[in-house]
C-alpha atoms as a PDB file:
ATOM      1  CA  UNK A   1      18.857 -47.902 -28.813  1.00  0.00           C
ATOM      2  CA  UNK A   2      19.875 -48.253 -25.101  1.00  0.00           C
ATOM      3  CA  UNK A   3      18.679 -51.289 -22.772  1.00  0.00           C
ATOM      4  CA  UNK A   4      16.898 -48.398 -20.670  1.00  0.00           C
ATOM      5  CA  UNK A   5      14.879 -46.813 -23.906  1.00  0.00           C
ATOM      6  CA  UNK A   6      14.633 -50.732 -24.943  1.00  0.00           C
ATOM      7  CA  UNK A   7      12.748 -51.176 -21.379  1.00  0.00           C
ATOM      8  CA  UNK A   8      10.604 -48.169 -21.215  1.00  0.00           C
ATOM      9  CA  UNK A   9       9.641 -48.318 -25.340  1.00  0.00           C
ATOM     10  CA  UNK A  10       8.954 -52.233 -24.276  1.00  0.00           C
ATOM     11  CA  UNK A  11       6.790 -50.724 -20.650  1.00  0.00           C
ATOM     12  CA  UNK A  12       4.515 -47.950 -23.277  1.00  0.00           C
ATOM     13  CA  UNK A  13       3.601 -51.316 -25.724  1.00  0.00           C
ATOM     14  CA  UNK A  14       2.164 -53.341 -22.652  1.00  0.00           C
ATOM     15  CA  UNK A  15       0.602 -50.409 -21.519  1.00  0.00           C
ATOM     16  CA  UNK A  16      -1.138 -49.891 -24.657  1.00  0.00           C
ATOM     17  CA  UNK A  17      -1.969 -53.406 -24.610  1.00  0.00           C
ATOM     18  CA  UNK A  18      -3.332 -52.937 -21.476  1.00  0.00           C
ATOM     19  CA  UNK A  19      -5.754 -49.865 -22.360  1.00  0.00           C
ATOM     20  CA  UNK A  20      -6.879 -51.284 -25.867  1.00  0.00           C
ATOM     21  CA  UNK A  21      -8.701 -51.482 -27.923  1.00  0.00           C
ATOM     22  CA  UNK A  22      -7.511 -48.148 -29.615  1.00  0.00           C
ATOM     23  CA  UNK A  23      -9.217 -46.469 -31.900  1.00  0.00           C
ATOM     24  CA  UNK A  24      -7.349 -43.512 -32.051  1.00  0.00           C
ATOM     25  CA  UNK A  25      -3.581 -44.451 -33.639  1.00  0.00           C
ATOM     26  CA  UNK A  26      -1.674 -42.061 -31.924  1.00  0.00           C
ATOM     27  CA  UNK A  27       2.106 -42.070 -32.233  1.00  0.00           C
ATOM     28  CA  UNK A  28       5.210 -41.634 -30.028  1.00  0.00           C
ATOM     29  CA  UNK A  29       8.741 -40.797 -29.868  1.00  0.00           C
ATOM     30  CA  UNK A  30       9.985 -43.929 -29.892  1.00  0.00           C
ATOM     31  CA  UNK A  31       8.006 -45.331 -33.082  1.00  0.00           C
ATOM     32  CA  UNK A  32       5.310 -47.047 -31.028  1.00  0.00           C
ATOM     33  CA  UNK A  33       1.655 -46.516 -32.321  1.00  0.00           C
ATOM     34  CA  UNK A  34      -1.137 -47.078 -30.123  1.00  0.00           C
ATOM     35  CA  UNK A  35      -3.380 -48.500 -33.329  1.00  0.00           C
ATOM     36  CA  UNK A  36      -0.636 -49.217 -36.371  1.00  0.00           C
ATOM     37  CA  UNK A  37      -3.189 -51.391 -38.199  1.00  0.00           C
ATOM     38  CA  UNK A  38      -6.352 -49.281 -37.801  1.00  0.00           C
ATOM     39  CA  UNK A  39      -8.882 -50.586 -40.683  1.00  0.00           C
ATOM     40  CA  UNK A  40      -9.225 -46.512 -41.206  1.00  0.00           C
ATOM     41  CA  UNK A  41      -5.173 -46.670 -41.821  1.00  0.00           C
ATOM     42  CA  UNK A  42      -3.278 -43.865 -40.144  1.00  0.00           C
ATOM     43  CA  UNK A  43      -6.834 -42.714 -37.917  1.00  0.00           C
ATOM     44  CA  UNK A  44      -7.558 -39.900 -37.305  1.00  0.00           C
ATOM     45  CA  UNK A  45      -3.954 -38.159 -38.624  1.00  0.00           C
ATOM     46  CA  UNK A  46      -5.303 -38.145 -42.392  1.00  0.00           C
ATOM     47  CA  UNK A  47      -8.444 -36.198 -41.099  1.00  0.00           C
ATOM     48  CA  UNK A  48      -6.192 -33.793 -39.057  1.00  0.00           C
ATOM     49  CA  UNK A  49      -4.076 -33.391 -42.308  1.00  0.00           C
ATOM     50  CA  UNK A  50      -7.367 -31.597 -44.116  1.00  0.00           C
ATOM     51  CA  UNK A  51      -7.860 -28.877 -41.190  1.00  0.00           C
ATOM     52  CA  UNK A  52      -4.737 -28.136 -39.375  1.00  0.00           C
ATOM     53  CA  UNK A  53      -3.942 -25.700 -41.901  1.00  0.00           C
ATOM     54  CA  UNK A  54      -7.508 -24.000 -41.061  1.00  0.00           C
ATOM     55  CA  UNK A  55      -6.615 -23.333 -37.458  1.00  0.00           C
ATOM     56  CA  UNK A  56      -3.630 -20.978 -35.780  1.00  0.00           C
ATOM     57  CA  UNK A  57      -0.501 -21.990 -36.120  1.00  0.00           C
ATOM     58  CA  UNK A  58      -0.147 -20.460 -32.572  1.00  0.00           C
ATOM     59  CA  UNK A  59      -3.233 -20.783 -30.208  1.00  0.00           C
ATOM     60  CA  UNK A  60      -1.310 -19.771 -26.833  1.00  0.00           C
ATOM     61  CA  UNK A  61      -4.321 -17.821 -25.077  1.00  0.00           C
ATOM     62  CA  UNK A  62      -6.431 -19.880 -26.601  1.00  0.00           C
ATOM     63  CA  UNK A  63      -8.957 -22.405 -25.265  1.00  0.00           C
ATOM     64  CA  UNK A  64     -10.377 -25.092 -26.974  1.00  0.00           C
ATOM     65  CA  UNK A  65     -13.418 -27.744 -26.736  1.00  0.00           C
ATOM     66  CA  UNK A  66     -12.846 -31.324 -28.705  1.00  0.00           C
ATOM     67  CA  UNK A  67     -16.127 -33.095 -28.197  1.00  0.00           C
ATOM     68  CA  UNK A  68     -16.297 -36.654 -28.204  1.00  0.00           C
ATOM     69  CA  UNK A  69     -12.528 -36.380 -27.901  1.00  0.00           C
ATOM     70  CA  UNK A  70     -12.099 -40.332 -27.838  1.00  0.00           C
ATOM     71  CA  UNK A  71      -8.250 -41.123 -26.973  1.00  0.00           C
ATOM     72  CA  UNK A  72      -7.426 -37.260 -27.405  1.00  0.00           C
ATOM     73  CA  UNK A  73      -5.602 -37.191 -30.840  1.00  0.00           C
ATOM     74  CA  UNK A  74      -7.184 -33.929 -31.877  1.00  0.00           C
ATOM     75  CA  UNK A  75      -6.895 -32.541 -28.214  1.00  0.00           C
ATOM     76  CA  UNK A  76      -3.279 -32.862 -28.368  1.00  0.00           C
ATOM     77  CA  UNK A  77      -2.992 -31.291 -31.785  1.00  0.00           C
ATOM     78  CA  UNK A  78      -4.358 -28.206 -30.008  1.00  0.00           C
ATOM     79  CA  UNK A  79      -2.637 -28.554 -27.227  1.00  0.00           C
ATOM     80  CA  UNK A  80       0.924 -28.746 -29.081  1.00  0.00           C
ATOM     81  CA  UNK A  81      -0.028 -25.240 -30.385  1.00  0.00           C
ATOM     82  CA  UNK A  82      -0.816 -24.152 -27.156  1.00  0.00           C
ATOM     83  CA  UNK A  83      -4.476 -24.433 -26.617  1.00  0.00           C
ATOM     84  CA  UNK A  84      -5.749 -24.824 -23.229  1.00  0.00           C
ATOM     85  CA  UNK A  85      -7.990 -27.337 -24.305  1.00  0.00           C
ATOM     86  CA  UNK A  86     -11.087 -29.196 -22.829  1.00  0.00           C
ATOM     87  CA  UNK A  87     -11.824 -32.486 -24.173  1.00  0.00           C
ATOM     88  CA  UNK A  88     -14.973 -34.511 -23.268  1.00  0.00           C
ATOM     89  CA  UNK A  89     -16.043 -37.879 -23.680  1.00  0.00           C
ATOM     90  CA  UNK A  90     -18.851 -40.666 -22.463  1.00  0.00           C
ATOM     91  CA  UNK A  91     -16.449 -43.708 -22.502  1.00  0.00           C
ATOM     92  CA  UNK A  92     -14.271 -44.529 -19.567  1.00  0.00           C
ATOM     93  CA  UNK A  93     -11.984 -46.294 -22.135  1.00  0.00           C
ATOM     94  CA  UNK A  94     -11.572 -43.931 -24.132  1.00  0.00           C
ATOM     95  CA  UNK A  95     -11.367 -40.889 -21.357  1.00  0.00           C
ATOM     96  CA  UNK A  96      -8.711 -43.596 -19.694  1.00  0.00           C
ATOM     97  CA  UNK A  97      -6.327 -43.913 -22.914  1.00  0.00           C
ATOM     98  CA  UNK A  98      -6.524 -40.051 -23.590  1.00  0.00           C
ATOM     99  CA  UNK A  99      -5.253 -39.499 -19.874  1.00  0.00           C
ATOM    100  CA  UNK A 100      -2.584 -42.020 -19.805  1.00  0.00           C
ATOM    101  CA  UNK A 101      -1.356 -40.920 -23.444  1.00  0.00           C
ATOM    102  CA  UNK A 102      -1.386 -36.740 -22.026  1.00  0.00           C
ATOM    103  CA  UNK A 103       1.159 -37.838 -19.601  1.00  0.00           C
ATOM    104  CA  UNK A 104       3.075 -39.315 -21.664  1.00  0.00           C
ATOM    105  CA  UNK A 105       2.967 -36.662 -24.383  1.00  0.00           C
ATOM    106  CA  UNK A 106       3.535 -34.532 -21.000  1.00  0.00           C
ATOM    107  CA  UNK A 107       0.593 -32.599 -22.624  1.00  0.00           C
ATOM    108  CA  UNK A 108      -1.557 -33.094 -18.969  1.00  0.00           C
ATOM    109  CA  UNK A 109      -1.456 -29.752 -17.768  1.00  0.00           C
ATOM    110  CA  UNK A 110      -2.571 -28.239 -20.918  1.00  0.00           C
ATOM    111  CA  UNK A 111      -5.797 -30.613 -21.766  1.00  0.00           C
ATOM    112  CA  UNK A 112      -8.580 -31.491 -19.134  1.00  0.00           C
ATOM    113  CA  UNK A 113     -10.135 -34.537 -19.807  1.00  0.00           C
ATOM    114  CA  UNK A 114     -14.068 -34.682 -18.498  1.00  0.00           C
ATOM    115  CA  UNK A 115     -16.454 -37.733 -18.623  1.00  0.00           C
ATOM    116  CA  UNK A 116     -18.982 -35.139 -20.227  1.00  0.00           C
ATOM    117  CA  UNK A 117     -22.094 -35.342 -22.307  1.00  0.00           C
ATOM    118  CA  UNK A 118     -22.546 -32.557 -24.776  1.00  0.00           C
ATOM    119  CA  UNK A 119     -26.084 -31.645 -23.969  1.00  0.00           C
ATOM    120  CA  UNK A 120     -24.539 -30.791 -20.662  1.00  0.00           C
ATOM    121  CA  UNK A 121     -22.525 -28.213 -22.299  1.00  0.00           C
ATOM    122  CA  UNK A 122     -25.777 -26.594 -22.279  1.00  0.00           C
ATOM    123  CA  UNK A 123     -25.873 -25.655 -18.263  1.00  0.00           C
ATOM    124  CA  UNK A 124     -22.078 -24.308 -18.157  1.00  0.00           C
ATOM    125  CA  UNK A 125     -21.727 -20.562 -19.089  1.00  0.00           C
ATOM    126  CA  UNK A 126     -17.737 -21.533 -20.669  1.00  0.00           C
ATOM    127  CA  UNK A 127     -17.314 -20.297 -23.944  1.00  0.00           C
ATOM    128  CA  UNK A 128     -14.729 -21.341 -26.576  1.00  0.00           C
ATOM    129  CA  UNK A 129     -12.339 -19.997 -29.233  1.00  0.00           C
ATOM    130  CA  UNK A 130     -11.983 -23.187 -30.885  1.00  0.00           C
ATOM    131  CA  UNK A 131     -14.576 -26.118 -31.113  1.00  0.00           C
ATOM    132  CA  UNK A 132     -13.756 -29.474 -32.928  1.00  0.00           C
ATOM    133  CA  UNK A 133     -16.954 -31.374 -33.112  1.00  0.00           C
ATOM    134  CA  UNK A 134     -16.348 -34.386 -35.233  1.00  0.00           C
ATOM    135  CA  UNK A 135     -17.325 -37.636 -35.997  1.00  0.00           C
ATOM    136  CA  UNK A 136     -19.862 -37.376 -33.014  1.00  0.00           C
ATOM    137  CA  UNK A 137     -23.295 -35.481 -34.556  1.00  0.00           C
ATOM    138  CA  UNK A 138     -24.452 -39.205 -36.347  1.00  0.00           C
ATOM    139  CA  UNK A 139     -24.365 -40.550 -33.051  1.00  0.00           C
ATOM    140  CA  UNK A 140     -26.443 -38.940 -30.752  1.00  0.00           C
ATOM    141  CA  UNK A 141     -30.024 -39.209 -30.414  1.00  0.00           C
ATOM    142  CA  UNK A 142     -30.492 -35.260 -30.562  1.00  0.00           C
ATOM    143  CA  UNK A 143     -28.106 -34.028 -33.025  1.00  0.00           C
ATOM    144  CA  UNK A 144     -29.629 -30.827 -33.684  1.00  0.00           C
ATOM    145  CA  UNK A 145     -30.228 -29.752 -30.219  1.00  0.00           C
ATOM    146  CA  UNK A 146     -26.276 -30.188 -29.901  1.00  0.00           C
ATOM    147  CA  UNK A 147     -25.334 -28.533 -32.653  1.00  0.00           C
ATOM    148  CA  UNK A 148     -27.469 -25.680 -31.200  1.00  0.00           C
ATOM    149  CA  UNK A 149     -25.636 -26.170 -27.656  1.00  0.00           C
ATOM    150  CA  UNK A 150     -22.379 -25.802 -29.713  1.00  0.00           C
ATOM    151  CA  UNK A 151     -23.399 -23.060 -31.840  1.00  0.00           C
ATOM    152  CA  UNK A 152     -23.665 -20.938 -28.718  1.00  0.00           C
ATOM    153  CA  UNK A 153     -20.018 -21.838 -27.523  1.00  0.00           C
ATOM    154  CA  UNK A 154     -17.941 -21.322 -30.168  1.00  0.00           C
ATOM    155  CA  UNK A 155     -16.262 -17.519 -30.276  1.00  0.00           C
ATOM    156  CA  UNK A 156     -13.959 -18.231 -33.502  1.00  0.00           C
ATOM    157  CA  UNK A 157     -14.258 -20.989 -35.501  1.00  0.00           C
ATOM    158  CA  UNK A 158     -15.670 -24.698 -35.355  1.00  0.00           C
ATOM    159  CA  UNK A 159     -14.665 -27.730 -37.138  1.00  0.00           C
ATOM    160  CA  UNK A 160     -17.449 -30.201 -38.098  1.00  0.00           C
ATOM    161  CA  UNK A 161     -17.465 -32.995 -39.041  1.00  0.00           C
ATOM    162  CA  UNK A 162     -20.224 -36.108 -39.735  1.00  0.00           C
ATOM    163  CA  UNK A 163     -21.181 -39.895 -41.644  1.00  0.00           C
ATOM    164  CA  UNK A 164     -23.702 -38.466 -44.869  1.00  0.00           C
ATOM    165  CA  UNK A 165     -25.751 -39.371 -46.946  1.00  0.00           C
ATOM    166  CA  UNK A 166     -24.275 -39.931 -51.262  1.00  0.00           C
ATOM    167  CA  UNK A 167     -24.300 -37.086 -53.133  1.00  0.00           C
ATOM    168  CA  UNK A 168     -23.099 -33.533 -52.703  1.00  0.00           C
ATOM    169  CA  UNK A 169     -26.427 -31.512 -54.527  1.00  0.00           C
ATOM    170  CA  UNK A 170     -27.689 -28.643 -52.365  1.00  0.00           C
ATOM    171  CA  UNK A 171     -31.026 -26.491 -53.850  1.00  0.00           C
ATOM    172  CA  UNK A 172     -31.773 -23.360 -53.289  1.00  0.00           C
ATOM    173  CA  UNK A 173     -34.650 -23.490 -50.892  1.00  0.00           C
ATOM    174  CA  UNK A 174     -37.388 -20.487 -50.753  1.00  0.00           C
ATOM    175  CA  UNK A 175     -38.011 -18.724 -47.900  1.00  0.00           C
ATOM    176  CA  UNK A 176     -41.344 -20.306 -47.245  1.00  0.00           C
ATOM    177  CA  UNK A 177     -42.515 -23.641 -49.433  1.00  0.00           C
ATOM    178  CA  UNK A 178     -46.780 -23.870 -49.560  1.00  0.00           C
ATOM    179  CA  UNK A 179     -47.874 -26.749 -47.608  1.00  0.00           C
ATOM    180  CA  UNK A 180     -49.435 -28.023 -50.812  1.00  0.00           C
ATOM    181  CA  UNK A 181     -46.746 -28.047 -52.963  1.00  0.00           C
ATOM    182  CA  UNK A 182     -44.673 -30.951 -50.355  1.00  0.00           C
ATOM    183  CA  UNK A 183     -43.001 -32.935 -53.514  1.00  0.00           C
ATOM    184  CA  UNK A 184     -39.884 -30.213 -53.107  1.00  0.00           C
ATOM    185  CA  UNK A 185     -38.889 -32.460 -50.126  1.00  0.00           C
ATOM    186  CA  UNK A 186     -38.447 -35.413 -51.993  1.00  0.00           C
ATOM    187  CA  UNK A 187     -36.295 -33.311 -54.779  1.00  0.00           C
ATOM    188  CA  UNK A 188     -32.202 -33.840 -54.948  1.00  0.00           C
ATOM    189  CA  UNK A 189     -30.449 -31.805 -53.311  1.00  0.00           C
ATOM    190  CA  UNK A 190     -33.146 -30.411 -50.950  1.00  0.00           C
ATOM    191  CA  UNK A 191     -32.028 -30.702 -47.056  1.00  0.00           C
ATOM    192  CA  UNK A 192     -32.852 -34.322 -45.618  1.00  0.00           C
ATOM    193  CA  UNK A 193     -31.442 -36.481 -42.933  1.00  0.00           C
ATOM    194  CA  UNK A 194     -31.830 -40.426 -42.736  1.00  0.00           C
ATOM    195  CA  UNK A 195     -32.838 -42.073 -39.561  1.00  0.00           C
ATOM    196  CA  UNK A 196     -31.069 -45.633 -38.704  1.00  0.00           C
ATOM    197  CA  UNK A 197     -33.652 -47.522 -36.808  1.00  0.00           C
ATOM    198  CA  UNK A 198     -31.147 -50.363 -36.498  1.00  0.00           C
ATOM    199  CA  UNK A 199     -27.294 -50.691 -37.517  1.00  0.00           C
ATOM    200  CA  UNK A 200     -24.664 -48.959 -40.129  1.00  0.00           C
ATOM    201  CA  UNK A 201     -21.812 -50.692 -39.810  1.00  0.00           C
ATOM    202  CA  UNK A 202     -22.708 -53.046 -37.126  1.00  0.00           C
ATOM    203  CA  UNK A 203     -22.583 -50.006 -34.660  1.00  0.00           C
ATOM    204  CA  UNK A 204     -26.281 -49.337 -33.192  1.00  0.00           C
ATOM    205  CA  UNK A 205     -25.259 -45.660 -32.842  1.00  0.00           C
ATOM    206  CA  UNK A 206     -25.277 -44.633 -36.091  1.00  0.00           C
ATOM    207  CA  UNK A 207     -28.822 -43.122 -35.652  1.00  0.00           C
ATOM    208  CA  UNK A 208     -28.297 -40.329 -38.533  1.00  0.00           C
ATOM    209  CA  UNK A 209     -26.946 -39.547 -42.111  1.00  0.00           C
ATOM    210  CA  UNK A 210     -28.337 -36.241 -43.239  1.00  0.00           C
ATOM    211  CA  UNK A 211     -27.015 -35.351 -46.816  1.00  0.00           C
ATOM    212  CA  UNK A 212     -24.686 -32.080 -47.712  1.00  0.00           C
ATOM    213  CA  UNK A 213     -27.633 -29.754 -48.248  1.00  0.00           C
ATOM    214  CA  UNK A 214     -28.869 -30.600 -44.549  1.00  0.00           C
ATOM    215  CA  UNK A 215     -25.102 -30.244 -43.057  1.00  0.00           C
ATOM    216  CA  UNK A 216     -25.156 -26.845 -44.526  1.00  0.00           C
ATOM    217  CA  UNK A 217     -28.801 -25.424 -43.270  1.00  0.00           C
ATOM    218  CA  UNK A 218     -28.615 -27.325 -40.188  1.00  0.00           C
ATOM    219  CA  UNK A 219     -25.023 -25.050 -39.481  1.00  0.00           C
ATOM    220  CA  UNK A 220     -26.844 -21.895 -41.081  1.00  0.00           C
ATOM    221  CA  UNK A 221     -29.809 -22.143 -38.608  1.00  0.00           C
ATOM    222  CA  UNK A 222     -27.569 -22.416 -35.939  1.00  0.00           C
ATOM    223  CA  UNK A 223     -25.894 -18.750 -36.839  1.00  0.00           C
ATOM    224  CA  UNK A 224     -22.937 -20.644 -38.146  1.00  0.00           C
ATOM    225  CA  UNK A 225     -21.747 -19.927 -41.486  1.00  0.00           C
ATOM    226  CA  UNK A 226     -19.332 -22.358 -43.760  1.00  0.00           C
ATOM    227  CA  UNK A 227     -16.295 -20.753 -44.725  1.00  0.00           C
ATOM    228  CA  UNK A 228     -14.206 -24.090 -45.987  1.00  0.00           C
ATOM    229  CA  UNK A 229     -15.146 -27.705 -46.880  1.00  0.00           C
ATOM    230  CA  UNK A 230     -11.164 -28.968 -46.400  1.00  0.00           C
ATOM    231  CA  UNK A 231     -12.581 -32.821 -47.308  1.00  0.00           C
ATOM    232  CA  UNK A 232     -15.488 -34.882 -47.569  1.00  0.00           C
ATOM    233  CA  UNK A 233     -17.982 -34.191 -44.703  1.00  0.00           C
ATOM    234  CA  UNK A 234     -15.430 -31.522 -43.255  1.00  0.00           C
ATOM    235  CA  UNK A 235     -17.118 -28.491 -42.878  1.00  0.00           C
ATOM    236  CA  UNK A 236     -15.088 -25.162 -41.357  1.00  0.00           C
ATOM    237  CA  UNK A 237     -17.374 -22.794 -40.147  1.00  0.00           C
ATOM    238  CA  UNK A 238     -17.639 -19.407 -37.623  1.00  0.00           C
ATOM    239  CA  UNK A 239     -20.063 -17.997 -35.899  1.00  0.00           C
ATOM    240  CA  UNK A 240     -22.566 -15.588 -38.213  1.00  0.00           C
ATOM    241  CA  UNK A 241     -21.980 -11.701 -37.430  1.00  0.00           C
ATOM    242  CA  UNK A 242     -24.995 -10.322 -39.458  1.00  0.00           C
ATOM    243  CA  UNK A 243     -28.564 -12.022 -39.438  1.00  0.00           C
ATOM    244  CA  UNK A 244     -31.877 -11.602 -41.004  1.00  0.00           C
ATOM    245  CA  UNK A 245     -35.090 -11.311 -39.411  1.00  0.00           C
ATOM    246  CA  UNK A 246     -36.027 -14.534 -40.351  1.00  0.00           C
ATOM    247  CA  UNK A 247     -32.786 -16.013 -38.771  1.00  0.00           C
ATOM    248  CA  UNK A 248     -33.214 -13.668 -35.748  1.00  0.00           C
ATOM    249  CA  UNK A 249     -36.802 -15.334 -35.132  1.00  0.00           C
ATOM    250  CA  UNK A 250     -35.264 -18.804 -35.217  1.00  0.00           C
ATOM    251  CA  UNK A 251     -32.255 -17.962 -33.410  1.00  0.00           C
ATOM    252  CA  UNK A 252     -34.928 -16.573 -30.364  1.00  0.00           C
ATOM    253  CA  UNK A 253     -37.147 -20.277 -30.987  1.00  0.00           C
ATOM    254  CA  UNK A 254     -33.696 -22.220 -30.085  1.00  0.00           C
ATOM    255  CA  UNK A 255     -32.761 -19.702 -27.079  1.00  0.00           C
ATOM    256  CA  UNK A 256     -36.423 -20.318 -25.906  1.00  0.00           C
ATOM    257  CA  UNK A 257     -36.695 -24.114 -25.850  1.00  0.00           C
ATOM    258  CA  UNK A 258     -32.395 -24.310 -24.464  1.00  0.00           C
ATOM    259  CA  UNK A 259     -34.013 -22.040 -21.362  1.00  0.00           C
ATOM    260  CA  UNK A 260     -36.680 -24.611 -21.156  1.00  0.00           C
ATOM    261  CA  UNK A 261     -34.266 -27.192 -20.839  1.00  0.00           C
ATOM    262  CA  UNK A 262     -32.773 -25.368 -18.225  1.00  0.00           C
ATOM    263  CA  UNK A 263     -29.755 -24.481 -20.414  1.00  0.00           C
ATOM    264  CA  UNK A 264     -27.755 -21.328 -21.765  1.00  0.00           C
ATOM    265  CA  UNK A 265     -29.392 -20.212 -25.070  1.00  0.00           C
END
């Protein structure tokens, strides 16, 4: 290695010194890693690894939305295959690392970072081919209403991804349970979600575990259908082309309370 690649690999380690703490591990040409000792391991490349192979190959023409984008591994993933990609985030750290590693990735004209919430979402009309929306849903205060937001943005196929509940049991539910006959809810395998009052994991924004039967009605009532499970709490899914009536109903409840909100539904 030359004195000039010695300098500038030695320039991108005090750089990533200076923007830590990482908690995205991404990796450059030169060997450096912006998290090498992540207490995840190799974070989030293993996750990657389960649902590259469920996305194009080629998505020139494509645009893409990775919410909660953090330092912008998964952004750049899409944007190496030739996504135009939008990636959104509340932290200034984290919005700061992702736009500092684009450049040097030269990946800056292809990925827009924006200090974005994802109710917001709601109020633009911008619709996407590709949505990642992982490791974000356990965090927010209104999960469902974002999953609802996202629900009406993705055109092709979403990627979702969130902390559960133990146990992978999912009932068959009937269309309508008596109001009597409540002990169904306490059954396994019948859709629930835990609320956090206080900490997982020392992190105060864990708010939410729901367990695999809710993942998959919450993404059913949203129009969404599953159509992999690549790894544990990885759920592939595109938008449903046939509905019932009962799903129409719901679908026109969400639309309704989004236009209350003063968003697209």
């Amino acid at each position: 290695m030359s004195s000039l690649q010695d300098e500038r690999r030695a320039q991108r380690e005090r750089q990533i010194s200076e923007l830590g703490p990482w908690f995205h591990n991404l990796r450059f040409e030169d060997g450096v890693q912006s998290a090498p000792n992540h207490f995840l391991g190799d974070f989030p490349s293993y996750k990657w690894e389960r649902v590259a192979g469920l996305l194009p190959e080629d998505l020139h023409g494509c645009t893409a939305l990775d919410v909660g984008c953090n330092a912008g591994f998964y952004s750049f993933e899409l944007a190496k295959r030739g996504a135009t990609v939008t990636a959104i985030d509340m932290e200034p750290l984290y919005l700061r690392q992702a736009e500092w590693a684009a450049r040097e990735y030269g990946l800056d004209k292809k990925v827009s970072f924006q200090k974005l919430s994802v109710y917001e979402l709601g109020r633009l009309h911008n619709m996407f081919d590709f949505v990642l929306f992982m490791g974000v849903f356990y965090h927010l205060r209104h999960p469902l209403l974002a999953l609802d937001i996202l629900a009406s943005k993705v055109m092709t196929r979403m990627v979702f991804q969130t902390l559960t509940m133990p146990g992978d049991e999912a009932l068959e539910v009937d269309e309508d349970l008596p109001l009597l006959e409540r002990e169904v809810l306490r059954s396994d395998g019948f859709p629930q979600m835990a609320f956090i009052e206080k900490k997982l994991a020392g992190d105060m924004t864990n708010w939410w575990a729901p367990n695999h039967a809710a993942v998959l009605a919450m993404l059913r009532s949203t129009g969404l259908r599953i159509v992999a499970q690549p790894g544990h709490e990885i759920y592939v899914c595109e938008p449903e082309v046939s509905r019932g009536d009962g799903d129409k109903q719901r679908a026109e409840l969400v639309r309704r309370e989004l236009r209350a909100l003063g968003m697209s539904g």
